[in-house]
Protein backbone atom coordinates (compact mmCIF):
# COMPACT_ATOMS: atom_id res chain seq x y z
CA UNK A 1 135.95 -30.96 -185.61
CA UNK A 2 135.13 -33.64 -188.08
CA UNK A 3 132.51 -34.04 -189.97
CA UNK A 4 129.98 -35.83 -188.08
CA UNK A 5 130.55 -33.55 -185.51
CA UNK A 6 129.62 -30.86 -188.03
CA UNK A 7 126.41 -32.67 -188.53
CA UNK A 8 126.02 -33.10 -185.25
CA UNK A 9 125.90 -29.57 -184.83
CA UNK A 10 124.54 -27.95 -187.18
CA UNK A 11 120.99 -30.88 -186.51
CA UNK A 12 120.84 -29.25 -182.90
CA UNK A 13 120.93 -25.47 -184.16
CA UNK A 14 118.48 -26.70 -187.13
CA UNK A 15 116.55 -28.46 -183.93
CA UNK A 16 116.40 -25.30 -181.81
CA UNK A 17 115.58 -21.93 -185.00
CA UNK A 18 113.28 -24.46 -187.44
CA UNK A 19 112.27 -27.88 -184.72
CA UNK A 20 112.40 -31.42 -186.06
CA UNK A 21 109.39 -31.27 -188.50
CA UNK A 22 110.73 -28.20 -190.48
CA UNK A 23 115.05 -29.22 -190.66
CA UNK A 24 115.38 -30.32 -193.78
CA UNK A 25 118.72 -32.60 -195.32
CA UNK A 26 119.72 -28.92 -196.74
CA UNK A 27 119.23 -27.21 -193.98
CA UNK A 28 121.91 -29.38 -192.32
CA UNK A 29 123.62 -29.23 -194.98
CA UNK A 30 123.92 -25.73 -195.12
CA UNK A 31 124.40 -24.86 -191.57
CA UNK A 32 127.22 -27.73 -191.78
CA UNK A 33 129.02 -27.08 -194.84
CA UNK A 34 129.17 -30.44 -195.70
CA UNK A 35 127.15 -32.60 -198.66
CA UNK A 36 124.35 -34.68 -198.65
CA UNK A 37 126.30 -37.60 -198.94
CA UNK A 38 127.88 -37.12 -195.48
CA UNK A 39 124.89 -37.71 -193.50
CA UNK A 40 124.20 -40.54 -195.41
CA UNK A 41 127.63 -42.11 -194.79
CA UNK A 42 127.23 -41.05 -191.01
CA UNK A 43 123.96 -41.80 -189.65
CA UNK A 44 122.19 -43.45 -192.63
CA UNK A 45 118.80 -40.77 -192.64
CA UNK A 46 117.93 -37.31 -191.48
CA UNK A 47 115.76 -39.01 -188.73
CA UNK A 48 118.59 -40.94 -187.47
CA UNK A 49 120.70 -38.03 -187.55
CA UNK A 50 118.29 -35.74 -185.70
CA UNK A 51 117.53 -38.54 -183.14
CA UNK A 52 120.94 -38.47 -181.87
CA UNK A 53 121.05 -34.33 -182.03
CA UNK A 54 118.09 -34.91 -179.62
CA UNK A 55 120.16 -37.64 -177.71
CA UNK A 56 122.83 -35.22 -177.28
CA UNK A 57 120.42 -32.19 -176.31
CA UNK A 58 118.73 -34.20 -173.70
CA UNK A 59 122.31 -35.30 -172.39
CA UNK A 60 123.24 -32.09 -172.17
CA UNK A 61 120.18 -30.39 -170.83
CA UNK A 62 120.45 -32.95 -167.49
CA UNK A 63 123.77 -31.89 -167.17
CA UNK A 64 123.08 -28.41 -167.28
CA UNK A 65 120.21 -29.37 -164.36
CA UNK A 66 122.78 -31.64 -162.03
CA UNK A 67 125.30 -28.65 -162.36
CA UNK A 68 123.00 -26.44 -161.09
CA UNK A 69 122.72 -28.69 -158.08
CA UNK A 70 123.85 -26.77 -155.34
CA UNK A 71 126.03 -28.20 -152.03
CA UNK A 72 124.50 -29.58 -149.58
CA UNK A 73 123.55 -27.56 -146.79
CA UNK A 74 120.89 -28.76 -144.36
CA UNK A 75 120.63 -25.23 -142.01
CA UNK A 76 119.55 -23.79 -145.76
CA UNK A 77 117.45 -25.65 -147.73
CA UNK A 78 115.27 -23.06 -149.12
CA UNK A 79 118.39 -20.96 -150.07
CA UNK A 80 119.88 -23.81 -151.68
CA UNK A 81 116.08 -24.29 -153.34
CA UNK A 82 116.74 -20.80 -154.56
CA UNK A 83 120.17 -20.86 -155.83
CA UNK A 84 119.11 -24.38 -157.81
CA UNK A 85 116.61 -22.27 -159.68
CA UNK A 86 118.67 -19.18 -160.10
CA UNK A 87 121.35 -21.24 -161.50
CA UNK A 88 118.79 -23.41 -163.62
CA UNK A 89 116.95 -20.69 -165.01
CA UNK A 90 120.36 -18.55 -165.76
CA UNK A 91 121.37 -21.65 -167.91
CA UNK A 92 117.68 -20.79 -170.23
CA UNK A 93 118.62 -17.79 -171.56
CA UNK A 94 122.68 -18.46 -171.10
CA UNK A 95 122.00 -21.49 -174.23
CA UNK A 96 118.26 -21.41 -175.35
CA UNK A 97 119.28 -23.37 -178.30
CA UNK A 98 120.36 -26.49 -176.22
CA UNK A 99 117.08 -26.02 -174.55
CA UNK A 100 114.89 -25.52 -177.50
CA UNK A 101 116.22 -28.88 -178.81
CA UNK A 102 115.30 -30.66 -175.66
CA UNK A 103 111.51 -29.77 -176.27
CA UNK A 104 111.89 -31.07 -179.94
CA UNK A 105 113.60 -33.95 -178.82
CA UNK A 106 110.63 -34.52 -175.70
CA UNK A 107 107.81 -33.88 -178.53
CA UNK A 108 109.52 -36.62 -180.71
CA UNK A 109 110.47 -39.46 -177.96
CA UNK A 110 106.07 -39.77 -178.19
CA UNK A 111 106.66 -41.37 -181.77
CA UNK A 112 110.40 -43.23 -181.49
CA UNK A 113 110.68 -45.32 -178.70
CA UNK A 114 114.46 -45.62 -178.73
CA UNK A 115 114.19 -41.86 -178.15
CA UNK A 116 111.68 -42.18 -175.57
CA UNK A 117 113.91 -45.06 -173.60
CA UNK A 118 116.63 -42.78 -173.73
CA UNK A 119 115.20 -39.65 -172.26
CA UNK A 120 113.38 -41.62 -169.77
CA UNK A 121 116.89 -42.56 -168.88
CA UNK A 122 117.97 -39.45 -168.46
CA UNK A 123 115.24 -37.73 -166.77
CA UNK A 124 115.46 -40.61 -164.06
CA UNK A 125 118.91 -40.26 -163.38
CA UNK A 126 118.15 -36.18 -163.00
CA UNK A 127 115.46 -37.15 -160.68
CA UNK A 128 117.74 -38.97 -158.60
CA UNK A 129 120.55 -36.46 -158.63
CA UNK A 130 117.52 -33.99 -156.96
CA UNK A 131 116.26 -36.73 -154.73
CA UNK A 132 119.65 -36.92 -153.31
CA UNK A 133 120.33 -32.99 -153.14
CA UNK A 134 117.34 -32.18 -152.25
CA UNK A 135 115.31 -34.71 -150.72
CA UNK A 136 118.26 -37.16 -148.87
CA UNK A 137 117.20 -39.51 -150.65
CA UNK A 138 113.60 -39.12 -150.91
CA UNK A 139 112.73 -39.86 -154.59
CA UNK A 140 109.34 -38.19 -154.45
CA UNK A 141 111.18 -34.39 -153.88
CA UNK A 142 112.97 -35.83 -157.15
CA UNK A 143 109.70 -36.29 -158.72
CA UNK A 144 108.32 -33.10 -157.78
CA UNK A 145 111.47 -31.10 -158.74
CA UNK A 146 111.62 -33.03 -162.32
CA UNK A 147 108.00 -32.39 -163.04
CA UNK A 148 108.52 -28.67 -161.99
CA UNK A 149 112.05 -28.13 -163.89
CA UNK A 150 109.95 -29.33 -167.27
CA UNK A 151 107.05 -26.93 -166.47
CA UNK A 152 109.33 -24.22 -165.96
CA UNK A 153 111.07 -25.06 -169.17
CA UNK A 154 108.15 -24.75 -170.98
CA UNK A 155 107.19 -21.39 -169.27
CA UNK A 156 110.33 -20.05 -170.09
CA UNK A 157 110.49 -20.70 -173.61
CA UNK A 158 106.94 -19.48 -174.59
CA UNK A 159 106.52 -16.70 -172.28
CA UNK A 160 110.19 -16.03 -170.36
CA UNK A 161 108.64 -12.41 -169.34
CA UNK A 162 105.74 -14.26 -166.96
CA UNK A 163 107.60 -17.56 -166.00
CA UNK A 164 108.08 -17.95 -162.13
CA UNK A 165 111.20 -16.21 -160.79
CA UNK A 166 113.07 -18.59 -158.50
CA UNK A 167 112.19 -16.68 -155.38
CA UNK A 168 108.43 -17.43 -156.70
CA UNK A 169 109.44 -21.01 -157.27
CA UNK A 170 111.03 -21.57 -153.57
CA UNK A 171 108.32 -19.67 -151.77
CA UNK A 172 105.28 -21.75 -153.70
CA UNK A 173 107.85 -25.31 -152.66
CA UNK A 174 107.19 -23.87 -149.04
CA UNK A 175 103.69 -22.86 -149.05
CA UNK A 176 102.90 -26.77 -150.34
């Protein structure tokens, strides 16, 4: 890896243990091994730096949700509703740091809006990757499933002992 890479890095772990207020230019630094000067010659400012930690984060937090995506299998739906949150949920505690770094990077796309048109990039082409397992199409079962998946998040990084269990999660999608 190169340096920016190292940067890279090291602003997403800073992202996930300390959160974007708290990572300081040492803190990078340190995690990094590198110098100050390096994310200067790389990305110009911390913020600029941590922005595209975030970018990354986000990137690879609606990959993590479109892998989950199960096959398509019309006799199963709710099994396949199941397995989607098993697998989902499995990917929480398999990389909490990736996810902890998609909250920062949600809490700070409400003050950059080249942040913000990013992850509202991202989060529509994740509800379209559920619309199209899930719904055939239908981009309000996307909706619904991308408003759940960032409740859940949020459940399972404050409180993972009481979040909803995925057979909770597909027996609440059939009681609506």
């Amino acid at each position: 890896m190169g340096t920016r890479e190292d940067l890279l890095n090291a602003a997403k772990r800073c992202l996930a243990d300390r959160g974007y207020a708290r990572t300081t230019v040492r803190d990078i630094v340190a995690v990094s091994g590198t110098n100050l000067a390096a994310i200067n010659y790389h990305f110009g400012t911390r913020d600029k730096l941590l922005q595209q930690a975030m970018l990354e984060s986000s990137a690879a937090a609606v990959e993590q949700i479109l892998d989950a995506l199960p096959a398509p299998d019309p006799a199963h739906p709710a099994a396949r509703l199941e397995a989607f949150w098993t697998k989902l949920i499995a990917s929480f505690t398999a990389d909490p740091a990736l996810w902890h770094a998609n909250a920062e990077a949600l809490n700070e796309a409400l003050h950059t809006p080249e942040l913000r048109r990013e992850l509202a990039a991202a989060q529509s082409a994740a509800r379209a990757g559920l619309a199209e397992t899930f719904g055939n199409g239908n981009q309000s079962v996307g909706a619904l499933l991308q408003t759940m998946i960032g409740g859940l998040l949020l459940q399972w990084l404050i409180d993972p002992e009481n979040a909803p269990t995925p057979i909770q999660l597909t027996a609440g999608v059939r009681a609506l």
